[in-house]
Protein backbone atom coordinates (compact mmCIF):
# COMPACT_ATOMS: atom_id res chain seq x y z
CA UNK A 1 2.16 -40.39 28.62
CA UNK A 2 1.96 -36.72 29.30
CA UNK A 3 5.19 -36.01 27.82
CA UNK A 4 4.04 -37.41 24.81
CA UNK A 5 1.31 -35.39 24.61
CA UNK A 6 3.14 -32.73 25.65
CA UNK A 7 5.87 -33.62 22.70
CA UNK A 8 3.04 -34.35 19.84
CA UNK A 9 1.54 -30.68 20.42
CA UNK A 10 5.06 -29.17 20.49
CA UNK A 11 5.75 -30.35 17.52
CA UNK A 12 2.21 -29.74 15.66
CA UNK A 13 2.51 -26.49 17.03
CA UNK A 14 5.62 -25.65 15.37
CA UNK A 15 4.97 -27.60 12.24
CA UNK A 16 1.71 -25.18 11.98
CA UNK A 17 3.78 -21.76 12.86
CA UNK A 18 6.40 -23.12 10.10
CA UNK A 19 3.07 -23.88 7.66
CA UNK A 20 1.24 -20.61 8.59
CA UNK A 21 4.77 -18.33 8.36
CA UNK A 22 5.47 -19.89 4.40
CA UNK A 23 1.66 -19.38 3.61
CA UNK A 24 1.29 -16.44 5.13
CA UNK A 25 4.61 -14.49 4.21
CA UNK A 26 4.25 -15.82 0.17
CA UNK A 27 0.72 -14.50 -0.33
CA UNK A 28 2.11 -10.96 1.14
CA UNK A 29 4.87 -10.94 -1.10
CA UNK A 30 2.62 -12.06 -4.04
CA UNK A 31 0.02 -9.89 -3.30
CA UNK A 32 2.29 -6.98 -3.10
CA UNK A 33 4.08 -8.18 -6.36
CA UNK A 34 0.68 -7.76 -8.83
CA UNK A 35 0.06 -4.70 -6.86
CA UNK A 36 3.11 -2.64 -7.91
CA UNK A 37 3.28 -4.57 -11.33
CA UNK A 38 -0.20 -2.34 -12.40
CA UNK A 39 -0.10 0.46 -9.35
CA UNK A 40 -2.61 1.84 -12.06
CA UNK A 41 -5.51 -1.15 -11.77
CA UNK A 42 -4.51 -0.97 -8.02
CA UNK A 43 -5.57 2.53 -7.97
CA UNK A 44 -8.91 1.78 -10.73
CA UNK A 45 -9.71 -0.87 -7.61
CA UNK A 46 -9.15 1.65 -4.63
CA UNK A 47 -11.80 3.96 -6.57
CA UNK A 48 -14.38 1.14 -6.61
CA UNK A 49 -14.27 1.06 -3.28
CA UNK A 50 -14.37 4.51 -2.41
CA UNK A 51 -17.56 4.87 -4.52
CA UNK A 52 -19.14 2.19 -2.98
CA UNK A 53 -18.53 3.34 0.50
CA UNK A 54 -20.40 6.88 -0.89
CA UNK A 55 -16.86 8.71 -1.36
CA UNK A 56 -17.80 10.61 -4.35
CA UNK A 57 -15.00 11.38 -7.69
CA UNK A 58 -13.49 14.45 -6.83
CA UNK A 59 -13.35 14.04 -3.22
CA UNK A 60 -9.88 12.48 -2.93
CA UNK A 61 -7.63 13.23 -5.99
CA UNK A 62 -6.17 10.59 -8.59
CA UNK A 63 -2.71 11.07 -7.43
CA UNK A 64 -3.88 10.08 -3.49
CA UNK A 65 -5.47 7.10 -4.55
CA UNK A 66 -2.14 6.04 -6.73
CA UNK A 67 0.27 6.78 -3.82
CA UNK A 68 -1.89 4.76 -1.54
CA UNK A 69 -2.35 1.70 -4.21
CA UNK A 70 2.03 1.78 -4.59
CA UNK A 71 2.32 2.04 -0.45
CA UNK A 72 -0.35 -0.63 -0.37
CA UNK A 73 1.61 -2.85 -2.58
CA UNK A 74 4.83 -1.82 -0.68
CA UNK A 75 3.69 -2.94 2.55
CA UNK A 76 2.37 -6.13 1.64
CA UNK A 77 5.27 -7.34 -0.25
CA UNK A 78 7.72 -5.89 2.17
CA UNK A 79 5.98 -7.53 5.45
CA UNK A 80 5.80 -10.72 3.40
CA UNK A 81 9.73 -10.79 2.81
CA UNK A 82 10.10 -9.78 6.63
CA UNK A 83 8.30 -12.42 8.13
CA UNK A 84 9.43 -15.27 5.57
CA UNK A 85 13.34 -14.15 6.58
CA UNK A 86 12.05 -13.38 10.13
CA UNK A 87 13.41 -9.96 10.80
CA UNK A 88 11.66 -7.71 13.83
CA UNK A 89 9.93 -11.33 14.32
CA UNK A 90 7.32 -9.07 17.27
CA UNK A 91 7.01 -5.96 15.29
CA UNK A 92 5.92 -7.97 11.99
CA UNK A 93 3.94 -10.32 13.06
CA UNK A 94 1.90 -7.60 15.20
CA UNK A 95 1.37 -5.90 12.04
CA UNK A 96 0.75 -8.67 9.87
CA UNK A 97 -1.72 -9.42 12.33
CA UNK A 98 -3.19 -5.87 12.64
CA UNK A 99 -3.09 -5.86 8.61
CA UNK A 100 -5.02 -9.31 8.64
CA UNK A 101 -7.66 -8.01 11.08
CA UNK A 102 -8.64 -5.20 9.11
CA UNK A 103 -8.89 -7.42 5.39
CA UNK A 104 -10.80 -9.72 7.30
CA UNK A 105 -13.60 -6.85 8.50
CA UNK A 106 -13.12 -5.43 5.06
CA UNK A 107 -14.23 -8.68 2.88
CA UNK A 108 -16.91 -9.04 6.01
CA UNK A 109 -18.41 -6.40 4.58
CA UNK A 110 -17.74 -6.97 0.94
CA UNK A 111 -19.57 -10.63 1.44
CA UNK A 112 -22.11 -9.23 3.16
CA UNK A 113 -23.06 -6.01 0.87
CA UNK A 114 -21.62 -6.90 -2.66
CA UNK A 115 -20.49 -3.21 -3.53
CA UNK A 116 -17.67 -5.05 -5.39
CA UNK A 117 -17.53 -8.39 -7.52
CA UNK A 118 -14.18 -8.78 -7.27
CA UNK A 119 -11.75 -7.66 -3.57
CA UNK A 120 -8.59 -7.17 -6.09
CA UNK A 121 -6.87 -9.13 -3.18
CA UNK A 122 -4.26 -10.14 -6.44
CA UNK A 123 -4.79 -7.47 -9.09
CA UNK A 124 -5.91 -9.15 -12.27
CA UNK A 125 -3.60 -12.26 -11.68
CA UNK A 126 -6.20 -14.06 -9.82
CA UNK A 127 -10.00 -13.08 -9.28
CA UNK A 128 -11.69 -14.54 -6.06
CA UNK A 129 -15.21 -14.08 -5.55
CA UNK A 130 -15.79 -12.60 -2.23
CA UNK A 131 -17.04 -15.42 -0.60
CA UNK A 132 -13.84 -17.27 -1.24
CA UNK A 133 -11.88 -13.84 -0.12
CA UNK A 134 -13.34 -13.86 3.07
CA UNK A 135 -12.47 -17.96 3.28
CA UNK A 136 -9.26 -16.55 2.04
CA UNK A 137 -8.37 -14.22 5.12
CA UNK A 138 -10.00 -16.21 7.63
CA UNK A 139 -7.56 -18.86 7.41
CA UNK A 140 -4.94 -16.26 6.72
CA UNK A 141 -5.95 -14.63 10.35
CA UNK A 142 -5.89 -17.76 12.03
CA UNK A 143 -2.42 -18.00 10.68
CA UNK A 144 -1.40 -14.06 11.49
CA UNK A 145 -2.95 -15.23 14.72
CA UNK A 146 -0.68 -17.85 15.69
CA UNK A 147 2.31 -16.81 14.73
CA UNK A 148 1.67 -13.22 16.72
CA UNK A 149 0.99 -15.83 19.72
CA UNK A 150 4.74 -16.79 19.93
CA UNK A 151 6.89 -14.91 17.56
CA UNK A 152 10.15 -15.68 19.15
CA UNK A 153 9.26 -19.48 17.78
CA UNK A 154 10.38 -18.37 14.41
CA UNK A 155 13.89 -19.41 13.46
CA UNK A 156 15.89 -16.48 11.94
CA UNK A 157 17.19 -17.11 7.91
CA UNK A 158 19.95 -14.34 8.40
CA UNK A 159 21.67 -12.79 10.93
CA UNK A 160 20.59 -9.69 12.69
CA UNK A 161 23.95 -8.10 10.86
CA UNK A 162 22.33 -7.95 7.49
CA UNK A 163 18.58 -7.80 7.90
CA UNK A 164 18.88 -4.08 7.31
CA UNK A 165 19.83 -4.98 3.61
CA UNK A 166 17.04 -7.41 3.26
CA UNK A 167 14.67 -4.42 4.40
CA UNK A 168 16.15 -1.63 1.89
CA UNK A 169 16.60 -4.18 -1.37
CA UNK A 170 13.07 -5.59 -0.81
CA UNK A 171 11.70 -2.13 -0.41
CA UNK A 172 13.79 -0.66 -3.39
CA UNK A 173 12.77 -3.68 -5.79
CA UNK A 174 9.26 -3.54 -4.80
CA UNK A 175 9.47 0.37 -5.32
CA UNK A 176 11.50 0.24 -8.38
CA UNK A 177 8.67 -2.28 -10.20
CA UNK A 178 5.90 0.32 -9.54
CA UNK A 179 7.93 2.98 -11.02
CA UNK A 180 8.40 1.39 -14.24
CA UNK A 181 5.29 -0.03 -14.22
CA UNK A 182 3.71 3.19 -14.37
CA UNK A 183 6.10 5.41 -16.54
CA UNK A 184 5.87 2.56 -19.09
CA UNK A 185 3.27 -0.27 -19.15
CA UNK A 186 3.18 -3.05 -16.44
CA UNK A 187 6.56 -5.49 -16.96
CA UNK A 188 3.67 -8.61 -16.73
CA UNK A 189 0.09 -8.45 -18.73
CA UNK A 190 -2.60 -10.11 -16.63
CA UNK A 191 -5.46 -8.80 -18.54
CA UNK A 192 -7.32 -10.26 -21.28
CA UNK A 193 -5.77 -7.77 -24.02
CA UNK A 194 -2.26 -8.64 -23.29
CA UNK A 195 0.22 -8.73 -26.57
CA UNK A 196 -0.40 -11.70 -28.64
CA UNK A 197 -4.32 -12.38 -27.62
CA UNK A 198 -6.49 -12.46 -30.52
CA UNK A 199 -9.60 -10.12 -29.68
CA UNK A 200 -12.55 -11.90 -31.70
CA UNK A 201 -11.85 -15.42 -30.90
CA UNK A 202 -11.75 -14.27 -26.83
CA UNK A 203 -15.46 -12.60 -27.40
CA UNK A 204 -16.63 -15.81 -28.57
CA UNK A 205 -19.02 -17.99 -26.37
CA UNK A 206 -17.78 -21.24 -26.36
CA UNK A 207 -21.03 -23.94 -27.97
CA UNK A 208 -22.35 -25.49 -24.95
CA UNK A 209 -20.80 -23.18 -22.22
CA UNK A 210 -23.36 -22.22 -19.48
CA UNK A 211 -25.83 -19.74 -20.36
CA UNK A 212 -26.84 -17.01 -16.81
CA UNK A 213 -30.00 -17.12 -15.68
CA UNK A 214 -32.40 -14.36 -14.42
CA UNK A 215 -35.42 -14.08 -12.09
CA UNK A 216 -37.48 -11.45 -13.97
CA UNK A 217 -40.18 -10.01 -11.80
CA UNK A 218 -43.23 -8.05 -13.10
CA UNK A 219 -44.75 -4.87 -11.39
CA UNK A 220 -48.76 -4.47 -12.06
CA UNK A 221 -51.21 -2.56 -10.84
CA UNK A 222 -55.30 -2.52 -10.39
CA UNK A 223 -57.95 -0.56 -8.27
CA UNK A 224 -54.93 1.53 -7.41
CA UNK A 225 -53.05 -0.91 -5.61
CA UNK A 226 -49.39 -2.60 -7.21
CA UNK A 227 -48.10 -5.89 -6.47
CA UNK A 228 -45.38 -7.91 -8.16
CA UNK A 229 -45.53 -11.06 -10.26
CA UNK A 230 -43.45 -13.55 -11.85
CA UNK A 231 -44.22 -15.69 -14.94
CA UNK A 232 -45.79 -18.81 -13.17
CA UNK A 233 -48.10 -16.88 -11.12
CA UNK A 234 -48.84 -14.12 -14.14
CA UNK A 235 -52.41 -12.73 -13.57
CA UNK A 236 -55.29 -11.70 -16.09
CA UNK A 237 -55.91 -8.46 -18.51
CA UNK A 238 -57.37 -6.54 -15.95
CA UNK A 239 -53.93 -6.15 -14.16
CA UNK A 240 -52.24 -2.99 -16.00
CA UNK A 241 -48.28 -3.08 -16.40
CA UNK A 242 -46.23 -0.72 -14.74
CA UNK A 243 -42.63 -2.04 -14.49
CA UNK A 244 -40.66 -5.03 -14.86
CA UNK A 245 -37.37 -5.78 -13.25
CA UNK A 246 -34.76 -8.94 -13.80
CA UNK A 247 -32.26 -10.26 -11.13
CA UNK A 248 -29.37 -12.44 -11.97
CA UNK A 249 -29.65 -15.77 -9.71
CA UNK A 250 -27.09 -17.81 -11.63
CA UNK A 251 -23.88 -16.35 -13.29
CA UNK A 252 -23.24 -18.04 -16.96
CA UNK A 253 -20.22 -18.35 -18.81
CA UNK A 254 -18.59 -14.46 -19.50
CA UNK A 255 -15.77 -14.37 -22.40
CA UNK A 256 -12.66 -12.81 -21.28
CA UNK A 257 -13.66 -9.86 -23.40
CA UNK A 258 -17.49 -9.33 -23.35
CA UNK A 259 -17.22 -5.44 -23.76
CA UNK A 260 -15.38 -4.22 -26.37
CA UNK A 261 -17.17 -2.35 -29.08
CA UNK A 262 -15.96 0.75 -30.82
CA UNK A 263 -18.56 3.61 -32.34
CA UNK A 264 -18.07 6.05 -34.79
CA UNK A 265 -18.18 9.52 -32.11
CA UNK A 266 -19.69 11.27 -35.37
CA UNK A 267 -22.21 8.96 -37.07
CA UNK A 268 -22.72 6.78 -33.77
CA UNK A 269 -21.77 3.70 -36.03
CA UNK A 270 -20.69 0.88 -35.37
CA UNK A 271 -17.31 -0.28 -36.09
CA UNK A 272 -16.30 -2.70 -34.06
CA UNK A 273 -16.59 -5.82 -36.74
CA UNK A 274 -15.25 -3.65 -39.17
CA UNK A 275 -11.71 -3.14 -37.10
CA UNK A 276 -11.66 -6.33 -35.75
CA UNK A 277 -12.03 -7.87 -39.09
CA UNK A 278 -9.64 -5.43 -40.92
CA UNK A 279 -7.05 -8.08 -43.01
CA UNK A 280 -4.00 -6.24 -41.67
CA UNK A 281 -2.69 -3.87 -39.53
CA UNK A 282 -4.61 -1.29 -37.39
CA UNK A 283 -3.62 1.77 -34.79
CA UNK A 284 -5.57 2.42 -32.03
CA UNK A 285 -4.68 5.75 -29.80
CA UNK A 286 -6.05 4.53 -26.66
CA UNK A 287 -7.10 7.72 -24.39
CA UNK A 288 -10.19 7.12 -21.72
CA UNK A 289 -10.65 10.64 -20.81
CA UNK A 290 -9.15 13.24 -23.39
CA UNK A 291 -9.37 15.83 -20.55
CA UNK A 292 -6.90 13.90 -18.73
CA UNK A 293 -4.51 12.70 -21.41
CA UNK A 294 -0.62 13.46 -21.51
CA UNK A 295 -0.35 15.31 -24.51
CA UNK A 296 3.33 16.30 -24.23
CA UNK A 297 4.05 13.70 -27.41
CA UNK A 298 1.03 14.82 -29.42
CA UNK A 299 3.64 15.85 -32.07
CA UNK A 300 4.39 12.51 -31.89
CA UNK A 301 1.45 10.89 -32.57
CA UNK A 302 1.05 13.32 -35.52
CA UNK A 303 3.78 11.71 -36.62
CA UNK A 304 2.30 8.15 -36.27
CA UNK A 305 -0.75 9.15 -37.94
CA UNK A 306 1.26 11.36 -40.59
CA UNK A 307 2.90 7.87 -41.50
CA UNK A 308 -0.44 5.55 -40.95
CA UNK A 309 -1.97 7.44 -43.82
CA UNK A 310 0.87 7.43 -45.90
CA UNK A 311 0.96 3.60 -45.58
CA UNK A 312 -3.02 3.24 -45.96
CA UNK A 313 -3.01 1.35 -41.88
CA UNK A 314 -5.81 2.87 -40.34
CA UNK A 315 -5.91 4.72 -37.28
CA UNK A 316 -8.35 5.30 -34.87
CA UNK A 317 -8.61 7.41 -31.67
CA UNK A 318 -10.30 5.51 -29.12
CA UNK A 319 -11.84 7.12 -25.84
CA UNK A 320 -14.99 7.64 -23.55
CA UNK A 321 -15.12 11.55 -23.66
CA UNK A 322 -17.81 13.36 -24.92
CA UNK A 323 -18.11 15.81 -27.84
CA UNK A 324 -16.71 18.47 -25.54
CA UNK A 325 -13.60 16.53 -24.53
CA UNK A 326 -12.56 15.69 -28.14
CA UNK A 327 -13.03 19.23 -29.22
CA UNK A 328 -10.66 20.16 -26.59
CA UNK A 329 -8.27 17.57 -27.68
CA UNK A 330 -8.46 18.84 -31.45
CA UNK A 331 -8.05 22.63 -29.85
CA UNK A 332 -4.70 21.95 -28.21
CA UNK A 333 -2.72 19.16 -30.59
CA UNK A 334 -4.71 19.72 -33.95
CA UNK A 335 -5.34 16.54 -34.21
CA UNK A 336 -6.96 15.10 -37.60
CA UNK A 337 -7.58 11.53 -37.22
CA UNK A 338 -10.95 9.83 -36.75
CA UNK A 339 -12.51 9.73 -33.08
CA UNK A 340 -14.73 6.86 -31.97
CA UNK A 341 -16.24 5.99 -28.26
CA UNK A 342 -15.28 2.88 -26.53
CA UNK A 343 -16.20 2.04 -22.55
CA UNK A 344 -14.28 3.45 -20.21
CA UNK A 345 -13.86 0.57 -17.92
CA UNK A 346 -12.56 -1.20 -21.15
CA UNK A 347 -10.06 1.61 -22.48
CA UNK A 348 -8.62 1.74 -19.20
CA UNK A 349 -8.75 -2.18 -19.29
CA UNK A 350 -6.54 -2.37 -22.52
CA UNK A 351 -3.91 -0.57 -21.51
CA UNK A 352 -2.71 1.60 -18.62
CA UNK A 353 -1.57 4.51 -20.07
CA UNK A 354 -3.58 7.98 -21.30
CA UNK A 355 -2.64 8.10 -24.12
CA UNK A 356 -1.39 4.84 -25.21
CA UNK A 357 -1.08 2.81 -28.52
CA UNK A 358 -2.17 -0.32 -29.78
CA UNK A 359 -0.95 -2.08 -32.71
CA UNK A 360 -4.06 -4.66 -34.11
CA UNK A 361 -3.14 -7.14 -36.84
CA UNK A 362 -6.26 -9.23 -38.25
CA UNK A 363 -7.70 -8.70 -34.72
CA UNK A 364 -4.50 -9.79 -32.79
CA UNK A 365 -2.76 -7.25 -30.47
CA UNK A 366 0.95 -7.07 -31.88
CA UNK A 367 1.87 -4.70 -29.37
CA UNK A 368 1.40 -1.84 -26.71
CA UNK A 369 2.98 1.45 -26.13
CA UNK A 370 2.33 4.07 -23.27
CA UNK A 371 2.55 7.29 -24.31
CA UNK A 372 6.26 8.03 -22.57
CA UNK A 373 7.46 5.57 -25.56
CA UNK A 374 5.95 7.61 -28.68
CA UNK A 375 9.28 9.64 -28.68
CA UNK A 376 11.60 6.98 -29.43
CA UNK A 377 8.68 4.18 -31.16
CA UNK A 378 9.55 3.74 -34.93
CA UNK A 379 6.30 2.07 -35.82
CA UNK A 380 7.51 1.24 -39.58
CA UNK A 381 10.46 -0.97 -37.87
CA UNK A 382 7.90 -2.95 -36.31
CA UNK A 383 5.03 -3.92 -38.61
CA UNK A 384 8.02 -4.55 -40.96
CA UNK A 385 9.67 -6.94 -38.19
């Protein structure tokens, strides 16, 4: 009877190390795949965090935060492809586990405070809330947990001969993705304004879809003392108003694109319809911070706008600099086409590159360019294709 026992946990044991190690190792490799497929919203992510843990702008550079979002992604995918072939079976798993301990503390926190709504666990491939990210790495742990427990358990895939080769090609491919991914645009589009997505019909709220709801409370004063209200328990006229404040108890339905509008940085207009609605083709120059932009090609996107007017497609410069950073821009490439001010968080959201180029058709995005492709883009060839 006891060596049944002892036979049914054997093999329920090794059934959940087997389970664990094929969960386990494919969310690392997937994790670390979105990660070096847009190092760029990797790095956007890692600055969310730094603000909210009081780590001002400034304080570590852009170019830290982007080598730590590409060895981020590197490590995850790389540990994931060592423990699914089982190579250094104790030195992996100890670091898987090490790696698991410190997520799990990190979306502790993240649950528990809310500086962030989403962990970026996946990039933009798949948003978790953070309760379900700290589900998420719980079981994960457990997992980390027991297969640190008995590594040796794991059965090797290939022989100790050529696991050096499955270390350097896993490391080079992972390597090789966030390279392009940054010199051009990311090789997969997880965002809303991927090629092909139509802009207006994705702002739309669906009839019927869930409307948020929020807890508004109502700050009031009399004889010199302040206490707060809500609408059911509202008092009289001799309570003066000072201050009214709204919390959001229930999330509604949010379009994929919710925050896209586009202002004239002159007039303060609005344009947005007016673009969106354009029947034909439209150029946006894409740059969030003018300050910041590449403007090695701005010969280039003379060029582009040289050949926009000539063909009556207009062309906009979209970014979320001020009046200072646009004059600067118009200083150093004399640029003459029309500047308007977009969000940040969207510019940046449309399309990883500063400066990049989008090519709108009736409101659809026909295509994307990051500013390293201006040299060799022949815009004419593709609106005629």
């Amino acid at each position: 009877m006891n060596d049944s026992l002892e036979k049914i946990c054997n093999i329920s044991l090794s059934l959940g190390r087997g389970l664990g190690r094929g969960v386990l190792s494919l969310v690392f490799i997937f994790s670390g795949f979105v990660k070096a497929v847009d190092p760029l919203g990797t790095q956007y992510k890692l600055e969310d965090y730094a603000g909210a843990m009081g780590i001002t702008s400034g304080v570590l550079p852009e170019w830290v935060l982007l080598g730590c979002a590409i060895a981020l992604a590197a490590t995850e995918f790389v540990m994931g492809v060592l423990l699914l072939f089982a190579i250094s079976r104790r030195l992996v798993t100890k670091l898987v586990l090490a790696f698991m301990l410190v997520m799990t503390c990190l979306t502790v926190w993240i649950y528990l405070s809310d500086p962030v709504e989403d962990c970026g666990c996946f990039g933009d491939a798949i948003v978790l809330t953070n309760g379900e990210t700290l589900l998420k790495n719980i079981v994960l742990l457990a997992c980390a947990g027991l297969l640190a427990w008995r590594p040796l358990c794991m059965k090797r895939i290939i022989s100790l001969r050529w696991q050096w080769i499955t270390y350097y090609t896993a490391m080079a491919f992972i390597l090789g993705i966030a390279a392009y991914s940054l010199y051009y645009l990311p090789i997969i589009d997880f965002r809303p304004y991927k090629v092909g997505a139509n802009i207006p019909s994705l702002m739309e709220m669906p009839e019927g879809a869930e409307q948020p709801e929020y807890e508004t409370t109502f700050i009031l004063e009399k004889n010199g003392k302040r206490r707060e209200f809500t609408l059911e328990d509202y008092p009289d006229s001799t309570w003066t108003f000072i201050d009214s404040k709204s919390k959001l108890i229930k999330k509604g339905y949010v379009p994929p694109i919710h925050d896209f509008e586009i202002q004239d940085a002159r007039t303060g207009d609005d344009l947005t319809e007016q673009i969106l609605k354009d029947n034909g083709y439209t150029l946006l120059l894409i740059a969030p911070h003018l300050e910041k932009a590449d403007d090695t090609e701005f010969g280039e996107i003379d060029q582009i706008y040289e050949w926009a007017t000539e063909n009556n497609v207009p062309f906009y410069c979209l970014t979320a600099s001020g009046d200072k950073g646009i004059a600067h821009w118009i200083d150093i490439t004399g640029a003459e086409y029309p500047f308007c001010h977009t969000d940040e968080t969207t510019l940046k959201t449309i399309i990883r590159s500063n400066p990049g180029l989008v090519l709108l058709k009736d409101g659809t995005i026909m295509g994307k360019w990051a500013n390293n492709e201006f040299t060799r883009l022949k815009i004419d060839q593709f609106i005629k294709q």
